[in-house]
N, C-alpha and C. Protein backbone atom coordinates (compact mmCIF):
# COMPACT_ATOMS: atom_id res chain seq x y z
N UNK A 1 -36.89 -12.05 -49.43
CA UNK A 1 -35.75 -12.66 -48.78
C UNK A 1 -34.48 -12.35 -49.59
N UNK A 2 -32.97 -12.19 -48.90
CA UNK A 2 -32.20 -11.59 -49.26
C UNK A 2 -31.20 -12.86 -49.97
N UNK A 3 -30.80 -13.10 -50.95
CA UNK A 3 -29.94 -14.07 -51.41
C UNK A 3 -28.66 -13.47 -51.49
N UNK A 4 -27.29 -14.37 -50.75
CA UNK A 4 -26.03 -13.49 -51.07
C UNK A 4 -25.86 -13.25 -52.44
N UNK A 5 -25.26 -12.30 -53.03
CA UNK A 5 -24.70 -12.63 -54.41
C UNK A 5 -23.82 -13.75 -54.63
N UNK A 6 -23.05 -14.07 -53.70
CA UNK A 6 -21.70 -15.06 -54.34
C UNK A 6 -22.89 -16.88 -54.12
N UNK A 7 -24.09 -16.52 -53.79
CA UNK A 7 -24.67 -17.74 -54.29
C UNK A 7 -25.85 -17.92 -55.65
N UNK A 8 -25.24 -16.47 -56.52
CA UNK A 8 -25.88 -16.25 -57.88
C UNK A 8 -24.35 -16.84 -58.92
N UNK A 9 -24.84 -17.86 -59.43
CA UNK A 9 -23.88 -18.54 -60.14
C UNK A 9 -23.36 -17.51 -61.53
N UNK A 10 -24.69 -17.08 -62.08
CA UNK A 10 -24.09 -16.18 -63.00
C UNK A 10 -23.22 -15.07 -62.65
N UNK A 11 -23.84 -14.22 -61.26
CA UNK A 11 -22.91 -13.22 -60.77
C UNK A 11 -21.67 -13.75 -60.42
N UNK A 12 -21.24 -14.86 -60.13
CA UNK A 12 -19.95 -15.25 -59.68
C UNK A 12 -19.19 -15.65 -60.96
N UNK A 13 -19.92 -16.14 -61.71
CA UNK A 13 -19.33 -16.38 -63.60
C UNK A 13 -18.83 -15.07 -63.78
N UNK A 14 -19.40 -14.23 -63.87
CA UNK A 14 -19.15 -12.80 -64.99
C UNK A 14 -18.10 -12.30 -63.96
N UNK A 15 -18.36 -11.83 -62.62
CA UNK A 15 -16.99 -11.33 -61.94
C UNK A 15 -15.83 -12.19 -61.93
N UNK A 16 -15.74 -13.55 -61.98
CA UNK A 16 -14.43 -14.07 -61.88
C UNK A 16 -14.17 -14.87 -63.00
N UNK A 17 -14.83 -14.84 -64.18
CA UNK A 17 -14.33 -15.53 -65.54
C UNK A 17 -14.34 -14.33 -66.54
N UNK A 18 -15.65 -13.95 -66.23
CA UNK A 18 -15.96 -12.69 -67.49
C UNK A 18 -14.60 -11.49 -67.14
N UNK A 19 -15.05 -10.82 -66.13
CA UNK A 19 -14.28 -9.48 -65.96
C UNK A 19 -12.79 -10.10 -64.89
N UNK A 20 -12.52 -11.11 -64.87
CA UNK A 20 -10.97 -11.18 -63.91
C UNK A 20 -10.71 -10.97 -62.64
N UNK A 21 -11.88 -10.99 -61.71
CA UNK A 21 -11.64 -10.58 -60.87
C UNK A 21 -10.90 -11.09 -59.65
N UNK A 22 -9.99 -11.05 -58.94
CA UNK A 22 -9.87 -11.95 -58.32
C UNK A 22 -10.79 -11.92 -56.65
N UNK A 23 -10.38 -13.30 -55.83
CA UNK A 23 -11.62 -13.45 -55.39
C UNK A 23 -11.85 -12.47 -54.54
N UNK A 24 -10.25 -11.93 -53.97
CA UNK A 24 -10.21 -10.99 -53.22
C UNK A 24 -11.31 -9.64 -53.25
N UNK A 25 -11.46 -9.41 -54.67
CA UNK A 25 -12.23 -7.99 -55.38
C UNK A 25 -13.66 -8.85 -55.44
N UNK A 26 -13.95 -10.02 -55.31
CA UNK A 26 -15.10 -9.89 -55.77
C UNK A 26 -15.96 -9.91 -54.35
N UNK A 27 -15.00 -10.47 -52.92
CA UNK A 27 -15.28 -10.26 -51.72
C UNK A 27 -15.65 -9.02 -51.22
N UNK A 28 -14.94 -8.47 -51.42
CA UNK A 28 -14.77 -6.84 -51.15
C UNK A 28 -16.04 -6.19 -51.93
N UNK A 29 -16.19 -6.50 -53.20
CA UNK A 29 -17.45 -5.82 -53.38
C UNK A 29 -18.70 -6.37 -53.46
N UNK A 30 -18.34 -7.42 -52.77
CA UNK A 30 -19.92 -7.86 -52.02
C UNK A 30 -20.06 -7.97 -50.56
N UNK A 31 -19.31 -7.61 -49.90
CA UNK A 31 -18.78 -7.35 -48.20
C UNK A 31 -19.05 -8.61 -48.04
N UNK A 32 -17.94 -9.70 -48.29
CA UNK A 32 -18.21 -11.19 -47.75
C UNK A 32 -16.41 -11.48 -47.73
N UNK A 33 -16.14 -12.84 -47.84
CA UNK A 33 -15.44 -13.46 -47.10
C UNK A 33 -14.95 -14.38 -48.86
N UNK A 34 -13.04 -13.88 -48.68
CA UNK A 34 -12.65 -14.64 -49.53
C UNK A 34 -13.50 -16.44 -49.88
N UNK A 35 -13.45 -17.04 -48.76
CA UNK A 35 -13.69 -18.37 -48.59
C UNK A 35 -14.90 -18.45 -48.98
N UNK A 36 -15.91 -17.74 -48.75
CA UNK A 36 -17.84 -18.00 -49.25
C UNK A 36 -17.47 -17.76 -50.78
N UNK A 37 -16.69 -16.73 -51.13
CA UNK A 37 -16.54 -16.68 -53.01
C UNK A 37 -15.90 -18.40 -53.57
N UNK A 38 -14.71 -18.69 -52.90
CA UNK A 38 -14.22 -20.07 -53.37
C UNK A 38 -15.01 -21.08 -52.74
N UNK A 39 -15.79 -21.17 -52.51
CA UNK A 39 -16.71 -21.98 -52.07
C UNK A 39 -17.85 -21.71 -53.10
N UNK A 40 -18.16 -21.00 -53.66
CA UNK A 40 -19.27 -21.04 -54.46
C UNK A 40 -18.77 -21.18 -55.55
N UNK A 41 -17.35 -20.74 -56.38
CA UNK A 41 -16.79 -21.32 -57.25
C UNK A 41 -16.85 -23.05 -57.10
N UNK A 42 -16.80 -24.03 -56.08
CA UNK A 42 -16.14 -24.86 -56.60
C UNK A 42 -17.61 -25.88 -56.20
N UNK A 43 -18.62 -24.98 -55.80
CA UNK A 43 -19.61 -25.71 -55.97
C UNK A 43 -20.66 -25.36 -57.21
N UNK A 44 -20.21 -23.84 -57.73
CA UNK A 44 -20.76 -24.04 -59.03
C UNK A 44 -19.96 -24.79 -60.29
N UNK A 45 -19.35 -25.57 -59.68
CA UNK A 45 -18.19 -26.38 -60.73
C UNK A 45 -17.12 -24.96 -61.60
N UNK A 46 -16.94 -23.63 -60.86
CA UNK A 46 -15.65 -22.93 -61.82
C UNK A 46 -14.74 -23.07 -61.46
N UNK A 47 -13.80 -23.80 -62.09
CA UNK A 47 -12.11 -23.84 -62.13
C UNK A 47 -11.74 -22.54 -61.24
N UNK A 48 -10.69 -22.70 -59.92
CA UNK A 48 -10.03 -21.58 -59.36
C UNK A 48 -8.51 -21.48 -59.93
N UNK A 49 -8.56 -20.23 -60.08
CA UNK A 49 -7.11 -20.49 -61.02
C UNK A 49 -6.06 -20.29 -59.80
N UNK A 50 -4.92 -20.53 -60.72
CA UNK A 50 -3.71 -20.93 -59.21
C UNK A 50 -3.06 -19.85 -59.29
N UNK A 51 -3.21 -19.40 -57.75
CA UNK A 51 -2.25 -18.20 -57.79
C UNK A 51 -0.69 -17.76 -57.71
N UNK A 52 -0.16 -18.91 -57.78
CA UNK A 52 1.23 -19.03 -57.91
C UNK A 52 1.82 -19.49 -59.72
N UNK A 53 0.61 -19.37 -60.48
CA UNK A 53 1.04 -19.85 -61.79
C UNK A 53 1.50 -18.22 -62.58
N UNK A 54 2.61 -18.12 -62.73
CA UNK A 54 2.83 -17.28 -63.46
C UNK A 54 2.16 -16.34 -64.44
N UNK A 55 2.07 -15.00 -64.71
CA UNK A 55 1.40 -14.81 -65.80
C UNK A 55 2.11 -13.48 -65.97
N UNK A 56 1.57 -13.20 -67.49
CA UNK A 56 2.50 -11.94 -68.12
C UNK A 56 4.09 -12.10 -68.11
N UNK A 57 4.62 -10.92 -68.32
CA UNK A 57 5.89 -11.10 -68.56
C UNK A 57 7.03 -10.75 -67.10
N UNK A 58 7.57 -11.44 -67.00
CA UNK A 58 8.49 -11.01 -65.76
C UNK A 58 9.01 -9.52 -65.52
N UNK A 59 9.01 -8.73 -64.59
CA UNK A 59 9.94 -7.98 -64.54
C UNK A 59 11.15 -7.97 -63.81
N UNK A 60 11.34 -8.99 -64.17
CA UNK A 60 13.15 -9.44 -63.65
C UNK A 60 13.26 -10.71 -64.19
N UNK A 61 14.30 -11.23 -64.88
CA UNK A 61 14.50 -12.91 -65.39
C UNK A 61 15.70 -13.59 -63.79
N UNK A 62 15.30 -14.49 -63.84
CA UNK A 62 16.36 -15.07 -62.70
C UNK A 62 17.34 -14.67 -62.94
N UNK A 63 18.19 -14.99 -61.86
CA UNK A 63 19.53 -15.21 -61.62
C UNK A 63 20.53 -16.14 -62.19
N UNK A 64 21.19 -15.23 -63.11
CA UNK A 64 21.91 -16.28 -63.89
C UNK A 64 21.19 -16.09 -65.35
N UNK A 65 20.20 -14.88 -65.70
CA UNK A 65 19.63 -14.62 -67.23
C UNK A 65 19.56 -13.08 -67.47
N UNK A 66 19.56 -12.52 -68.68
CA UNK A 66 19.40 -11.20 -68.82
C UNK A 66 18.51 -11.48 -69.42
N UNK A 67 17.95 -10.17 -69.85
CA UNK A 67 17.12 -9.59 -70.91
C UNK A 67 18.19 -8.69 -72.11
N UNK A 68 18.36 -9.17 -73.20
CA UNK A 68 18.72 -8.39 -74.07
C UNK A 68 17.92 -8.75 -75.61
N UNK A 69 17.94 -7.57 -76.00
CA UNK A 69 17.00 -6.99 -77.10
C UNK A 69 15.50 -8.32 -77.20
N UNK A 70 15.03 -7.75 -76.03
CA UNK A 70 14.03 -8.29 -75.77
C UNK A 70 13.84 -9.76 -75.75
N UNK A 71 15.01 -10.54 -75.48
CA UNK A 71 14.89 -12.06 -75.17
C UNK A 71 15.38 -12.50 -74.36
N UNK A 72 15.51 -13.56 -73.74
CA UNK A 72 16.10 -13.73 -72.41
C UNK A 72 17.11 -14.47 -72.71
N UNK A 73 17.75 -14.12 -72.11
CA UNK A 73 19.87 -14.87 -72.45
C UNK A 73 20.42 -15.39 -71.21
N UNK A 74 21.04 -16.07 -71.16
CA UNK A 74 21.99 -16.29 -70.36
C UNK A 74 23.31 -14.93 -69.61
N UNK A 75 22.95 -14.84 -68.82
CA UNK A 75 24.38 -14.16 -68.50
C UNK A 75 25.57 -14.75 -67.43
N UNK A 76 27.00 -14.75 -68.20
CA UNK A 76 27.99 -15.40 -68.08
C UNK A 76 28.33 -15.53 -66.68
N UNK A 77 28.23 -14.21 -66.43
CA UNK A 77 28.99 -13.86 -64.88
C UNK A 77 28.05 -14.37 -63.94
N UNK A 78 26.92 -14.31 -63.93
CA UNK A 78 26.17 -14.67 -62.77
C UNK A 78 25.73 -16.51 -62.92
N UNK A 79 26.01 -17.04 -64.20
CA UNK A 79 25.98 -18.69 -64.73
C UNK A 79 27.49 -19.05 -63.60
N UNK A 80 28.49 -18.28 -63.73
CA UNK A 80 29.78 -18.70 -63.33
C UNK A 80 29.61 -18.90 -61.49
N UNK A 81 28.79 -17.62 -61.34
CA UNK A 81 28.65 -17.27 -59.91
C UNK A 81 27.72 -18.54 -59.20
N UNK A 82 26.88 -18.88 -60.11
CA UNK A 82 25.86 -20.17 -59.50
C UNK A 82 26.56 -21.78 -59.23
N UNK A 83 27.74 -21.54 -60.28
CA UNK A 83 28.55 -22.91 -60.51
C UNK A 83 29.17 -23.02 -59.00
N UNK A 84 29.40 -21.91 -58.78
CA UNK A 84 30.38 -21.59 -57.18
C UNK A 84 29.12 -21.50 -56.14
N UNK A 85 28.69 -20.79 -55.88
CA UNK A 85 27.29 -21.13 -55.03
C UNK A 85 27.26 -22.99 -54.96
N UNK A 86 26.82 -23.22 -55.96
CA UNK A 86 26.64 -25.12 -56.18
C UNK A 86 27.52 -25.88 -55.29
N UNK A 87 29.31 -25.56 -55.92
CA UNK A 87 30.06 -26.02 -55.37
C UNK A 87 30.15 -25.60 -53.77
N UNK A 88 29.92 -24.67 -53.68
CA UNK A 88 29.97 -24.41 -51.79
C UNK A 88 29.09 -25.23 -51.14
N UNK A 89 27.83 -25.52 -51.93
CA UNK A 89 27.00 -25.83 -51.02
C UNK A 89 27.40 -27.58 -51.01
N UNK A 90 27.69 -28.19 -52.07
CA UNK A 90 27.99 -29.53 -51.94
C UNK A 90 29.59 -29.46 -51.03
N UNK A 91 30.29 -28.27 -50.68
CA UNK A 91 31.30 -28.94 -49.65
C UNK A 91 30.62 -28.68 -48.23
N UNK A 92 29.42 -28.77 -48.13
CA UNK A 92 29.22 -28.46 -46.81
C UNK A 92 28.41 -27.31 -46.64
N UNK A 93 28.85 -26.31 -46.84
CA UNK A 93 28.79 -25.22 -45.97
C UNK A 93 27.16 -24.57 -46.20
N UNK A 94 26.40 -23.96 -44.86
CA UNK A 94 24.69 -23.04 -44.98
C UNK A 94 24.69 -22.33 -46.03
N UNK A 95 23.59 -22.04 -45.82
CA UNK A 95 23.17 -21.27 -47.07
C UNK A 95 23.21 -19.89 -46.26
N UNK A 96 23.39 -19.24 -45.00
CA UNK A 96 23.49 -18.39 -44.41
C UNK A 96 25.07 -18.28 -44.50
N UNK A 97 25.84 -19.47 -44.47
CA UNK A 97 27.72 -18.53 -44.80
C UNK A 97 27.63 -18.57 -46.17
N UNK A 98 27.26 -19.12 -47.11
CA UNK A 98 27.54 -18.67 -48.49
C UNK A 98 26.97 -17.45 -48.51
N UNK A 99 25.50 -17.24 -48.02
CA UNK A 99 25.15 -15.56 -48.49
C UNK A 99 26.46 -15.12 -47.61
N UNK A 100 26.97 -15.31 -46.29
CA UNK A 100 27.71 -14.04 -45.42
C UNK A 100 29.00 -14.04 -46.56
N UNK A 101 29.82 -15.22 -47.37
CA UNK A 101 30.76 -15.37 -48.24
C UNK A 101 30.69 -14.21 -49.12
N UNK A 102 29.57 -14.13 -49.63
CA UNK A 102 29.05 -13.92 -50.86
C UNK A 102 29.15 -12.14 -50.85
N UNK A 103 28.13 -11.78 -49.87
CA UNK A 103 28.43 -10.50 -49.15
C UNK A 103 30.45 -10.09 -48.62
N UNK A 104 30.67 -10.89 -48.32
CA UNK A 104 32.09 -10.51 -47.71
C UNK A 104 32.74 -9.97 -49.23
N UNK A 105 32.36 -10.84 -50.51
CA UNK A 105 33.47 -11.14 -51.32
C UNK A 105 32.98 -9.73 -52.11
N UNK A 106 31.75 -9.10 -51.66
CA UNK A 106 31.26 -7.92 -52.99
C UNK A 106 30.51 -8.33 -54.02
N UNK A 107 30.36 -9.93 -53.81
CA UNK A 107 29.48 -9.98 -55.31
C UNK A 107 28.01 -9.55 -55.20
N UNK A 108 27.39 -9.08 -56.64
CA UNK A 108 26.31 -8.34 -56.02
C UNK A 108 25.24 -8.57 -56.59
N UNK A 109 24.37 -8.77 -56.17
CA UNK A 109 23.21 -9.15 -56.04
C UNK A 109 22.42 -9.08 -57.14
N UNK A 110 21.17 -10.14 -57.51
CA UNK A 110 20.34 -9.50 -59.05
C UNK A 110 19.92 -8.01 -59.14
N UNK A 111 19.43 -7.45 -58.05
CA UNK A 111 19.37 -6.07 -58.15
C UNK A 111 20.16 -5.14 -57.74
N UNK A 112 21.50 -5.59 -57.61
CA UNK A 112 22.31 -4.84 -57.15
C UNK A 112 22.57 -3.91 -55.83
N UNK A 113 22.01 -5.50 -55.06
CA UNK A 113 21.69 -4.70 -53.03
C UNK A 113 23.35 -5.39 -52.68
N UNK A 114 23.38 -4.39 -51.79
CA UNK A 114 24.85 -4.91 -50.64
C UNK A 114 25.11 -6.52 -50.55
N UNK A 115 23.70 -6.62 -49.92
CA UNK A 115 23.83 -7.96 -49.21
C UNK A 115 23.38 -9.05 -49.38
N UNK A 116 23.59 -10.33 -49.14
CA UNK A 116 22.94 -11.24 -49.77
C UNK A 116 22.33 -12.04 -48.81
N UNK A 117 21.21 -12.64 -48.74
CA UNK A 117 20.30 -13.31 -47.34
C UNK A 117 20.51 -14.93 -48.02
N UNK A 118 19.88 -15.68 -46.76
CA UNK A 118 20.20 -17.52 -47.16
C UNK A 118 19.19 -17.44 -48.18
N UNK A 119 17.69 -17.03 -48.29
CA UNK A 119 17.10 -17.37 -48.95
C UNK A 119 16.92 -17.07 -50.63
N UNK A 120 17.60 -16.22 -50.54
CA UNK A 120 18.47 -16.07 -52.01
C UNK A 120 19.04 -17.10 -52.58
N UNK A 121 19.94 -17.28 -51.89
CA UNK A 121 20.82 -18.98 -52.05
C UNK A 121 20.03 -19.82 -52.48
N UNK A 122 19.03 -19.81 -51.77
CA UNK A 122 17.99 -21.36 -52.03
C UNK A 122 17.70 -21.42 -52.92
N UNK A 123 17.25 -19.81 -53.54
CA UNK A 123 16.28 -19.84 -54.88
C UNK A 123 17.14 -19.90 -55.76
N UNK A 124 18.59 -19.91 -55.47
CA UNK A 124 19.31 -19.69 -57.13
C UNK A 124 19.64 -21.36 -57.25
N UNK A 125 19.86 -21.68 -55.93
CA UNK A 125 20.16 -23.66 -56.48
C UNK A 125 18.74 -24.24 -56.49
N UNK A 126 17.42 -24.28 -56.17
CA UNK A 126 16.09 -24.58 -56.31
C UNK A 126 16.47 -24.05 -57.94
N UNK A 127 16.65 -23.62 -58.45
CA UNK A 127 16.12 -22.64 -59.89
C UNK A 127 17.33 -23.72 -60.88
């Protein structure tokens, strides 16, 4: 009789604690289903790690920080630019006319795109 792998506790230990896998890879190479892998994690009692928790080093620091000689700083112009963002948004006005403002006025973007979208906005006053 055929036992899945993702209901061999050790095989599910070593691919997703031992070697990193995530659950995605460990689905895929057992032709099953994200959900049967986290399901056997959390009934063999293994911690699922969170996939929104940060890890390694950024390759970009927010808005409103540089990177210089390898530490993260403040930078002036875009600290000044958030103070004004702030203030727009407490007189009122979307987060869709501050980006269209924002865009009108040339200021430019963390990566240096044309244009600026609402949800940009959000993340620099959320941040």
């Amino acid at each position: 009789m055929y036992i899945p792998l993702y209901k061999d506790r050790s095989f599910v230990h070593q691919k997703y604690v031992v070697a990193g896998l995530s659950l995605a890879q460990i689905a895929a190479e057992i032709f099953s289903s994200k959900e049967a892998v986290r399901a056997s994690l959390k009934r063999f009692g293994i911690p699922i790690r969170d996939p929104h928790k940060p890890h390694g080093r950024p390759s970009q620091p927010r808005y409103g920080k540089q990177i210089r000689s390898g530490r993260v700083s403040p930078h002036l112009a875009e600290q000044q630019m958030i103070q004004t963002i702030a203030e727009l948004r407490r007189q009122g006005l979307t987060l869709r006319k501050i980006a269209e403002i924002l865009t009108s006025i040339g200021v430019p973007t963390k990566k240096r795109g044309k244009s600026w979208h609402p949800q940009m906005v959000s993340r620099i006053l959320d941040s």
